[in-house]
C-alpha atoms as a PDB file:
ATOM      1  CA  UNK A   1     -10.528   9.816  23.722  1.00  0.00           C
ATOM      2  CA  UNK A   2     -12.839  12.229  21.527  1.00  0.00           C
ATOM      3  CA  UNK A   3      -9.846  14.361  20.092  1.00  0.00           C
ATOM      4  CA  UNK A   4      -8.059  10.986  19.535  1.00  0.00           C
ATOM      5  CA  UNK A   5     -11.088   9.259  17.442  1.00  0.00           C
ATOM      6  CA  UNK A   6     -10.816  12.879  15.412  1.00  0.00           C
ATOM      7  CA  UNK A   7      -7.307  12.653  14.525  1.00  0.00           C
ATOM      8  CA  UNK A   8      -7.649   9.248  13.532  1.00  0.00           C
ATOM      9  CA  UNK A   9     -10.977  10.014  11.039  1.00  0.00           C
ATOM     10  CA  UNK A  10      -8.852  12.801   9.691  1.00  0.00           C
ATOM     11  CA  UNK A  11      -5.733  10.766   9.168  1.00  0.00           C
ATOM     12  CA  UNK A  12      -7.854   7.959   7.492  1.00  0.00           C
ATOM     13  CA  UNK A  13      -9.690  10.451   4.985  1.00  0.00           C
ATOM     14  CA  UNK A  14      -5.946  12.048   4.156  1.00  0.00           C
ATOM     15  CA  UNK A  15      -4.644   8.554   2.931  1.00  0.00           C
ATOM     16  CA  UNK A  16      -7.366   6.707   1.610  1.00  0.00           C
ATOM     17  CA  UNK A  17      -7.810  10.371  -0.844  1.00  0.00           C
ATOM     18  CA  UNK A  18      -4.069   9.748  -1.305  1.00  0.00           C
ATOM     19  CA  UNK A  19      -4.253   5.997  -2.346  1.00  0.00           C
ATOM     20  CA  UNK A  20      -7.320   6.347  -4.092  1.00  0.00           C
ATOM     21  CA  UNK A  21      -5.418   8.793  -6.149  1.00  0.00           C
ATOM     22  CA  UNK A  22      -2.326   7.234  -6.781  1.00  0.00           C
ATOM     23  CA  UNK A  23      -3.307   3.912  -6.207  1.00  0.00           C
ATOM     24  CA  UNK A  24      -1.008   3.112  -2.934  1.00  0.00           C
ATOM     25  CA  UNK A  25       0.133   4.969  -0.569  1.00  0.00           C
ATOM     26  CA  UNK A  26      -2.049   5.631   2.138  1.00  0.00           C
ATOM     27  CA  UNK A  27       0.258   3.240   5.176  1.00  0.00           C
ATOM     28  CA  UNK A  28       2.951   5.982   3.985  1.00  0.00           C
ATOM     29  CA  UNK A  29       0.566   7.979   5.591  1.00  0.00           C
ATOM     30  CA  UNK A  30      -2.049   6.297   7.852  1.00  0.00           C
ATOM     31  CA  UNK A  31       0.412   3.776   9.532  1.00  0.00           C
ATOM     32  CA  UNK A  32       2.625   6.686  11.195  1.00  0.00           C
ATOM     33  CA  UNK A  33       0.622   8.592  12.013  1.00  0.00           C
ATOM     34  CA  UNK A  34      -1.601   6.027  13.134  1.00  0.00           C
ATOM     35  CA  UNK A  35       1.446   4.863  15.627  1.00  0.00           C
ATOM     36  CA  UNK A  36       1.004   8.473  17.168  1.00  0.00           C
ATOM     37  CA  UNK A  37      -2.277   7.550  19.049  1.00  0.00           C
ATOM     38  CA  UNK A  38      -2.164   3.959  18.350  1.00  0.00           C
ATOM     39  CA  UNK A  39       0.137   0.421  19.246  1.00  0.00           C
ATOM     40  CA  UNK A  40       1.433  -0.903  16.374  1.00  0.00           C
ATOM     41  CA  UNK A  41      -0.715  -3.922  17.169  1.00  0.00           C
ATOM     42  CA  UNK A  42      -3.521  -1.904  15.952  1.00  0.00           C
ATOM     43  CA  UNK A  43      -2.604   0.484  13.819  1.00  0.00           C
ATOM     44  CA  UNK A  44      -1.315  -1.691  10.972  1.00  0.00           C
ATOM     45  CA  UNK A  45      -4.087  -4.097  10.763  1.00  0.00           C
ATOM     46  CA  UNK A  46      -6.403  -1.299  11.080  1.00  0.00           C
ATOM     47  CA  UNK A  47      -4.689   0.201   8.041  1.00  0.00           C
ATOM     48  CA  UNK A  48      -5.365  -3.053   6.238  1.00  0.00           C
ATOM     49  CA  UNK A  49      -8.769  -3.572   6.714  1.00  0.00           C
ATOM     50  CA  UNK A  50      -9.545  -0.011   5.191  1.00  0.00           C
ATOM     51  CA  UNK A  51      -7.491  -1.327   2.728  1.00  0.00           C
ATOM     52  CA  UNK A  52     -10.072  -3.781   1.555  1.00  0.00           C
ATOM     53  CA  UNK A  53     -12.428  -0.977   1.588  1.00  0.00           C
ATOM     54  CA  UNK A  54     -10.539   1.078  -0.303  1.00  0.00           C
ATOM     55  CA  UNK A  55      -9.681  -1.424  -3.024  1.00  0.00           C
ATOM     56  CA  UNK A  56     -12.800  -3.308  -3.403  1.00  0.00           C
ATOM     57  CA  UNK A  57     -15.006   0.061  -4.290  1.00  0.00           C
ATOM     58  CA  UNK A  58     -12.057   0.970  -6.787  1.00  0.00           C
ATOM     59  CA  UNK A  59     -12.311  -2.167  -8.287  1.00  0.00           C
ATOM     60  CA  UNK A  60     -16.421  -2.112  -8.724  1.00  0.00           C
ATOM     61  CA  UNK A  61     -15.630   1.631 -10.376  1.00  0.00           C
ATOM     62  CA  UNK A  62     -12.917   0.925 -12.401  1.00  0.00           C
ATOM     63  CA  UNK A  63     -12.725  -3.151 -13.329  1.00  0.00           C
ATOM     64  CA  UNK A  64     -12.727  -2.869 -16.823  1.00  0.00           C
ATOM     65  CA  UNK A  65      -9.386  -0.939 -16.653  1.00  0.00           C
ATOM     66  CA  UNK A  66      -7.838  -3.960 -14.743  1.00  0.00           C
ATOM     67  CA  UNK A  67      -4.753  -6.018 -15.991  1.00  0.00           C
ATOM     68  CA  UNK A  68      -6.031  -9.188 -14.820  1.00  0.00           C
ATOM     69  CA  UNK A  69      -3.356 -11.522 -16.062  1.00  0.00           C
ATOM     70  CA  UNK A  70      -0.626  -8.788 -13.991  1.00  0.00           C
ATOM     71  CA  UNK A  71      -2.560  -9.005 -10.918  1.00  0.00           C
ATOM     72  CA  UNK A  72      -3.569 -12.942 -11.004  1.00  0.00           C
ATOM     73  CA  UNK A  73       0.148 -13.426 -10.664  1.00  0.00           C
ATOM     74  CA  UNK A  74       1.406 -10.701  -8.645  1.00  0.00           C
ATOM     75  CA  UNK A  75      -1.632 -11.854  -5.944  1.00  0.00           C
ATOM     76  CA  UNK A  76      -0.303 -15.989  -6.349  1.00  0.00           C
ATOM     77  CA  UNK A  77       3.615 -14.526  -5.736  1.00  0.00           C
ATOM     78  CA  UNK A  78       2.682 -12.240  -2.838  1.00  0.00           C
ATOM     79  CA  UNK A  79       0.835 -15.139  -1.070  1.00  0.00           C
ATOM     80  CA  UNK A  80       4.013 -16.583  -0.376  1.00  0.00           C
ATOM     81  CA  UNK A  81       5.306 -13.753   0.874  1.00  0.00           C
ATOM     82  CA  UNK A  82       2.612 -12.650   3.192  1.00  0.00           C
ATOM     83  CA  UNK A  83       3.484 -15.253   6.247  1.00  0.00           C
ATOM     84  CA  UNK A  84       7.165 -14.089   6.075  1.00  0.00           C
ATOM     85  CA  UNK A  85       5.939  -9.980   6.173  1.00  0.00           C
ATOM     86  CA  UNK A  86       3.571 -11.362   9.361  1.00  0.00           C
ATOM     87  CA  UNK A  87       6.802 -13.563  10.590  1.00  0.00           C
ATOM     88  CA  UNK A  88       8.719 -10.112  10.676  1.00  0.00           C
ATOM     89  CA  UNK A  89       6.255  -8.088  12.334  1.00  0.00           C
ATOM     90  CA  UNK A  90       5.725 -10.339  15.354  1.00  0.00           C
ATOM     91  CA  UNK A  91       9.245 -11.345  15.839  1.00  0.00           C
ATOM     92  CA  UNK A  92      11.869  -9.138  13.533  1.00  0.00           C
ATOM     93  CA  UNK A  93      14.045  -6.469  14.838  1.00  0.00           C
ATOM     94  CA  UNK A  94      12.127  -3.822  13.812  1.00  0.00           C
ATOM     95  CA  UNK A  95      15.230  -0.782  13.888  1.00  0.00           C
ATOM     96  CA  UNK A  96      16.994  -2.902  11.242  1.00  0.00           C
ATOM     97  CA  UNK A  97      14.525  -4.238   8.996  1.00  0.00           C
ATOM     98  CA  UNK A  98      12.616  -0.835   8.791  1.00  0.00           C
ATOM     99  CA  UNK A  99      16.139   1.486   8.244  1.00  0.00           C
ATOM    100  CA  UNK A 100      16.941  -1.311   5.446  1.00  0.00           C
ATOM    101  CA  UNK A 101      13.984  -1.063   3.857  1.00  0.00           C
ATOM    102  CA  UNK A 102      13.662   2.770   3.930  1.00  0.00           C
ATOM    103  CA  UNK A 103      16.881   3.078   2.597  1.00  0.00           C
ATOM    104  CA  UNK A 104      16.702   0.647  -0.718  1.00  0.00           C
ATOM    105  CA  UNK A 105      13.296   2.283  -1.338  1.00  0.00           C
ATOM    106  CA  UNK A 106      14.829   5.668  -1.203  1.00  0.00           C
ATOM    107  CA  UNK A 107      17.481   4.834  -3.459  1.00  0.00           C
ATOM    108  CA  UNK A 108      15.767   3.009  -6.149  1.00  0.00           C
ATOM    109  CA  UNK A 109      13.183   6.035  -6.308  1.00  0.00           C
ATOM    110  CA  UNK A 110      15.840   8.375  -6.688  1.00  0.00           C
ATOM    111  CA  UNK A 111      17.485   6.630  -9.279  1.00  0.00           C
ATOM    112  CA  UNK A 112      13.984   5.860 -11.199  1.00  0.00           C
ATOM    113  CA  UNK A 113      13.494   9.493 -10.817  1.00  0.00           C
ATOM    114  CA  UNK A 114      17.205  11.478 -11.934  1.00  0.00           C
ATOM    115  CA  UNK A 115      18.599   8.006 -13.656  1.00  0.00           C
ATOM    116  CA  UNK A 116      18.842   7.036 -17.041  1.00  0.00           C
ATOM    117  CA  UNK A 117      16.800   3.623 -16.833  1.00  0.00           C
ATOM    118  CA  UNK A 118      15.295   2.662 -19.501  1.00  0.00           C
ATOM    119  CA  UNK A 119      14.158  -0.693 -19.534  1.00  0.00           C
ATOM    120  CA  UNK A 120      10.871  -1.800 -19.886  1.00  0.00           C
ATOM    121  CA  UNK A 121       8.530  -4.715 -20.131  1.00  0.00           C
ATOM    122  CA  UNK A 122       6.287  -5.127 -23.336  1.00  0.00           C
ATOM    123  CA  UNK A 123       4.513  -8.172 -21.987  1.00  0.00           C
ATOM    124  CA  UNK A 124       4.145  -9.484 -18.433  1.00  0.00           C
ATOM    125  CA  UNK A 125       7.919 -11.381 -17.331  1.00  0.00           C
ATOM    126  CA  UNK A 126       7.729 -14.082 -14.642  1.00  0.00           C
ATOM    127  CA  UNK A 127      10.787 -13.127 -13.260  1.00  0.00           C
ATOM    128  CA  UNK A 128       9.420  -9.584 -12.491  1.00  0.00           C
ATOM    129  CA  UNK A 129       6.223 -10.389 -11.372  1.00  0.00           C
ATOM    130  CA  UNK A 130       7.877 -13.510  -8.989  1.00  0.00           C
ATOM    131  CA  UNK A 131      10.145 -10.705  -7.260  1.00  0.00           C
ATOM    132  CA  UNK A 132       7.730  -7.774  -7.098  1.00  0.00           C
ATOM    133  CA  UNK A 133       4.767 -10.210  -5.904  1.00  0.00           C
ATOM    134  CA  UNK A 134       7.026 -11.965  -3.367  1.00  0.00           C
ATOM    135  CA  UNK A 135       8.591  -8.517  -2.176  1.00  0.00           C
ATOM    136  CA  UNK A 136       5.172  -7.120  -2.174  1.00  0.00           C
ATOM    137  CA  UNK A 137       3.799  -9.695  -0.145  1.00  0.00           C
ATOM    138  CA  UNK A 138       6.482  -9.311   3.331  1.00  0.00           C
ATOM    139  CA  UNK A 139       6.225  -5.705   3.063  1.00  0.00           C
ATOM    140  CA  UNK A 140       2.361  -6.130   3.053  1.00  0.00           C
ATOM    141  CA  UNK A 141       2.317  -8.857   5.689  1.00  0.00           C
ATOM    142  CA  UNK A 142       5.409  -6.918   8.161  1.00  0.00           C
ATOM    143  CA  UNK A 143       3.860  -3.309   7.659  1.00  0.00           C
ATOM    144  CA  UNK A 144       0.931  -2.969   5.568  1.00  0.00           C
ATOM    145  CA  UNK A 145       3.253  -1.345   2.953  1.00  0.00           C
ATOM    146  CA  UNK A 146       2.578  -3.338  -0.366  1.00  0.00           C
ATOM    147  CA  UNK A 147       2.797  -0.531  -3.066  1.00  0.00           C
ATOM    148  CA  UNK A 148       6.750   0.049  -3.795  1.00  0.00           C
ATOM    149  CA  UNK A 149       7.101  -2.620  -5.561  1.00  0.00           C
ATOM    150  CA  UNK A 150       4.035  -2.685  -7.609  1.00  0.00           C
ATOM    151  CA  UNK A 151       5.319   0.528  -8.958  1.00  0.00           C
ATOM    152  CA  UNK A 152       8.020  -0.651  -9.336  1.00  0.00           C
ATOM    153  CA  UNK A 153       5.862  -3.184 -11.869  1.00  0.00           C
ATOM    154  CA  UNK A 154       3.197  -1.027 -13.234  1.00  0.00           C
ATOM    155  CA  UNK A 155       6.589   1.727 -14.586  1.00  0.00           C
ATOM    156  CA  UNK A 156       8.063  -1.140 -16.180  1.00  0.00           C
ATOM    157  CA  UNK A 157       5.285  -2.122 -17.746  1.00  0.00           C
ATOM    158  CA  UNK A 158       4.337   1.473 -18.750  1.00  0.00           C
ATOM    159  CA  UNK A 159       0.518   1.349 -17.774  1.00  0.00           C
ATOM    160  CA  UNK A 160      -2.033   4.839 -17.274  1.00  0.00           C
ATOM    161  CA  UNK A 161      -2.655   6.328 -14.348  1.00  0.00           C
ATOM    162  CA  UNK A 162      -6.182   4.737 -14.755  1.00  0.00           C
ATOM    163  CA  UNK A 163      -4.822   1.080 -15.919  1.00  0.00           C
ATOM    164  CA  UNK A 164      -2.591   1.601 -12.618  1.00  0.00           C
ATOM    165  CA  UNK A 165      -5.094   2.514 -10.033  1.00  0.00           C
ATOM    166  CA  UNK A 166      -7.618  -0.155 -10.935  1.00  0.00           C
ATOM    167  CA  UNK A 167      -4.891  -3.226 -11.555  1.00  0.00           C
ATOM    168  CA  UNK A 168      -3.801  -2.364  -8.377  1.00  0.00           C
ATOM    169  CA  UNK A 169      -6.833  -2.371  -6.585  1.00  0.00           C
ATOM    170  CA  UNK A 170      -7.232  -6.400  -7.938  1.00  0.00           C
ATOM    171  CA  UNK A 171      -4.121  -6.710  -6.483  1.00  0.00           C
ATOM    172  CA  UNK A 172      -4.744  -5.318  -3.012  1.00  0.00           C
ATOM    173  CA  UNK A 173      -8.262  -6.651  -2.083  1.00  0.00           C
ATOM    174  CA  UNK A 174      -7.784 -10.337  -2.287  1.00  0.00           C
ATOM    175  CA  UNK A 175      -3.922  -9.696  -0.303  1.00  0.00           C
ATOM    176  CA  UNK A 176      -5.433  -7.360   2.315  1.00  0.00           C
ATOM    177  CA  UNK A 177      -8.591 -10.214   3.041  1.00  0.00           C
ATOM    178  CA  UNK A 178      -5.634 -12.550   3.338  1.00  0.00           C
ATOM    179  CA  UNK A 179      -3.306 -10.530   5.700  1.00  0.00           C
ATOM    180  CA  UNK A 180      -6.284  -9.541   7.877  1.00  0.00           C
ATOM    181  CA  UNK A 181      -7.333 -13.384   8.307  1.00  0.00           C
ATOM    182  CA  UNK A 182      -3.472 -14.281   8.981  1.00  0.00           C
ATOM    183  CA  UNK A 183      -3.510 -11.101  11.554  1.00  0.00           C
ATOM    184  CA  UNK A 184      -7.103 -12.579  12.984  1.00  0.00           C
ATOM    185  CA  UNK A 185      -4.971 -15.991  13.044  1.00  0.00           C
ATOM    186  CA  UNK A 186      -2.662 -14.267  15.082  1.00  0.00           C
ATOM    187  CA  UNK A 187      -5.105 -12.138  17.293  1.00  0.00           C
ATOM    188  CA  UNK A 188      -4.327  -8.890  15.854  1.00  0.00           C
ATOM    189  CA  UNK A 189      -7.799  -8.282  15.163  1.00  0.00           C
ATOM    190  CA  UNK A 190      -9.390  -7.325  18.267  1.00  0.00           C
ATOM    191  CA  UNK A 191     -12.370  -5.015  19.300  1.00  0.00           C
ATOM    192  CA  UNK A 192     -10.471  -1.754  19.417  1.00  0.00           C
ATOM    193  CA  UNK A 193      -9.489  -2.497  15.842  1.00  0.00           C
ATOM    194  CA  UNK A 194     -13.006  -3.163  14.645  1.00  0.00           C
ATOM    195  CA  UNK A 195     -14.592  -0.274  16.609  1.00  0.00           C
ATOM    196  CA  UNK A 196     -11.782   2.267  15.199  1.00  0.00           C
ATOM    197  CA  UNK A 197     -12.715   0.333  11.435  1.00  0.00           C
ATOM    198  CA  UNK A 198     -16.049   1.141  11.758  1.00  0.00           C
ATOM    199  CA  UNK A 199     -15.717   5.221  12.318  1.00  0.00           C
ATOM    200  CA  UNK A 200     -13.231   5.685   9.840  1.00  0.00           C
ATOM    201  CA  UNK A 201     -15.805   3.803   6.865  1.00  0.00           C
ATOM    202  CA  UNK A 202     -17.351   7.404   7.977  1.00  0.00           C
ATOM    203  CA  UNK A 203     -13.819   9.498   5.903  1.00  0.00           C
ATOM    204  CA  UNK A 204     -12.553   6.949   4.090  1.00  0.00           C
ATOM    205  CA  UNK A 205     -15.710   6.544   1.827  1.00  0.00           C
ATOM    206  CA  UNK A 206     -15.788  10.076   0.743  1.00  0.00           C
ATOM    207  CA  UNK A 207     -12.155  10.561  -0.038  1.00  0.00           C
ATOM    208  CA  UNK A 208     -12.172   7.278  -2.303  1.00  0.00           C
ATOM    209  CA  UNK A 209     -14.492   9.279  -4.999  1.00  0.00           C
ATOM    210  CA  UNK A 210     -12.483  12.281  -4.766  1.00  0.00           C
ATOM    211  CA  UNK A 211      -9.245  10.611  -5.160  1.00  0.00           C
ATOM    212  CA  UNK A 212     -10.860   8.766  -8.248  1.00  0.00           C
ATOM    213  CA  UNK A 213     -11.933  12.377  -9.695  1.00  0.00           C
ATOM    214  CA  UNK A 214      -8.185  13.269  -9.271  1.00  0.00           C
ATOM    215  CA  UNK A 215      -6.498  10.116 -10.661  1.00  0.00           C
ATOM    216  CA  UNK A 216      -8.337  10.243 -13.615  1.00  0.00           C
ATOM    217  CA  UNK A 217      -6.960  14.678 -14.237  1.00  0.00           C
ATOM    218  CA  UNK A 218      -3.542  13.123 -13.844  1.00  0.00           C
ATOM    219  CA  UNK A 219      -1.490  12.516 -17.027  1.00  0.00           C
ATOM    220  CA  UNK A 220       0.527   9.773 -17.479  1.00  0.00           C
ATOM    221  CA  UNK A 221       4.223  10.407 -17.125  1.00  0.00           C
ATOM    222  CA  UNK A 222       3.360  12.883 -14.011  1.00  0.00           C
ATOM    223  CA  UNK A 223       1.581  10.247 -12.295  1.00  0.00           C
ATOM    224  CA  UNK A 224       4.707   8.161 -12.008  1.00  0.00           C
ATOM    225  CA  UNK A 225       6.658  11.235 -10.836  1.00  0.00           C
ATOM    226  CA  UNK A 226       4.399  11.615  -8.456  1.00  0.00           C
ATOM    227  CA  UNK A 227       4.501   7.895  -7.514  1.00  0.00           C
ATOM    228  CA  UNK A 228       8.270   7.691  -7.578  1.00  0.00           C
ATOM    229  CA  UNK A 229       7.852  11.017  -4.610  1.00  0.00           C
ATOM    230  CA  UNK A 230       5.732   8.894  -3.090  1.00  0.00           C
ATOM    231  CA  UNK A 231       8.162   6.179  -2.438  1.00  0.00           C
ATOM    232  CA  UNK A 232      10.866   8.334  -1.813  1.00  0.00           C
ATOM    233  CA  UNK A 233       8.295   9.667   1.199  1.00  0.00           C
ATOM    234  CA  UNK A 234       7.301   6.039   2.370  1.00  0.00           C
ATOM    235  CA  UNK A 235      11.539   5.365   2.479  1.00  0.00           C
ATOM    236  CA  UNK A 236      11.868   8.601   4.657  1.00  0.00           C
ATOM    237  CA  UNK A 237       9.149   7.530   6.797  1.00  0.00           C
ATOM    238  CA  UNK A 238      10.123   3.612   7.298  1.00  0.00           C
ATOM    239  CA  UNK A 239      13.386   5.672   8.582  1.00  0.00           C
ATOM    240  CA  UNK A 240      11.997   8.013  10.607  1.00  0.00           C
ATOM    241  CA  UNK A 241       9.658   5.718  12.616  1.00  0.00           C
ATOM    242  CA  UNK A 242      12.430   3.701  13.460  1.00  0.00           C
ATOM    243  CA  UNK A 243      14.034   5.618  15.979  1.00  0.00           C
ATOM    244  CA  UNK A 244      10.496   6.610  17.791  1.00  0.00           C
END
């Protein structure tokens, strides 16, 4: 029980440096390898709740680098999608959904990365923000995985590293307090999840300020490259985990 509680600190301190760096990103990380010691059950809604952690200390550092309008409607779409993501989780069939996802979210990275794309938004589009919110929202609610695509968003829309991280953050507090009271709905929050919460504040704490000291070294097209990676890792992943 010892060695597993120290695998588990050291897996949260490894994401929450990697999402307080990039912004998102740390279920690519903490979910898996959560799953090694941990059911499902707990593992993802443990993921969340250092989620709200993680976003509301970023957001008391950073707010003044928000896009508030971008995240006020990204947050309203994603609402809507949260009871579908939860829907999916309890009931889906996992194999599918997760090789599905892994897949598109490999592609589109890949393309993003060695395509020729060029579009982008000047101003915030409703369209955009409806899909990305929406989509954002079930892959929040099924597995914890929100970020793909808000980067998706934030590239379009050509914000920093900085204006990233932080309108992100807005994003992901209010949407993990809501997916954490729809998992305590559904009893998903129980006291193994609480107890395992409480040690990892102990890592997760420490590696938000250092992944703030690194976001802010990154520059601004190299961030993205790194975020696009990022994705293709979380597709490779969602794949991966399917079949164990």
């Amino acid at each position: 029980m010892t060695l597993t509680i120290l695998f588990i600190l050291i897996i949260s301190f490894i994401a929450s440096f990697v999402r307080s760096t990039l912004g998102f990103g740390e279920s690519l990380i903490a979910v898996p390898l959560f799953l090694l010691f941990l059911p499902i059950e707990t593992a993802v809604p443990l993921s969340v709740m250092l989620s709200i952690v993680i976003a509301l200390i970023i957001v008391i550092q950073d707010h003044q680098k928000i896009h508030f309008r971008s995240a006020k409607w990204l947050i309203f779409y994603a609402v809507l999608g949260i009871p579908l993501g939860i829907a999916l989780l309890l009931y889906g069939n996992e194999l599918w959904i997760k090789i599905g996802l892994g897949a598109l979210i490999i592609l589109y990275a890949l393309y993003s990365l060695f395509g020729k794309n060029t579009k982008k938004l000047h101003s915030d589009n409703m369209l955009w923000l409806f899909g990305c919110g929406v989509l954002s929202g079930v892959l929040g609610g099924a597995y914890g995985l929100n970020g793909p695509p808000l980067v998706v968003y934030g590239n379009l829309r050509q914000w920093s590293a900085k204006h990233f991280r932080a309108t992100l953050q807005a994003y992901f507090l209010p949407i993990s307090i809501i997916t954490v009271v729809g998992y305590a709905i559904k009893g998903l929050i129980d006291t193994e999840v609480t107890t395992y919460f409480a040690l990892c504040l102990t890592t997760t704490i420490p590696a938000i300020f250092l992944g703030r000291y690194a976001n802010h070294r990154l520059k601004d097209m190299t961030f993205f490259r790194y975020a696009y990676w990022g994705l293709v890792g979380i597709g490779i992943v969602l794949v991966i985990t399917s079949f164990l």
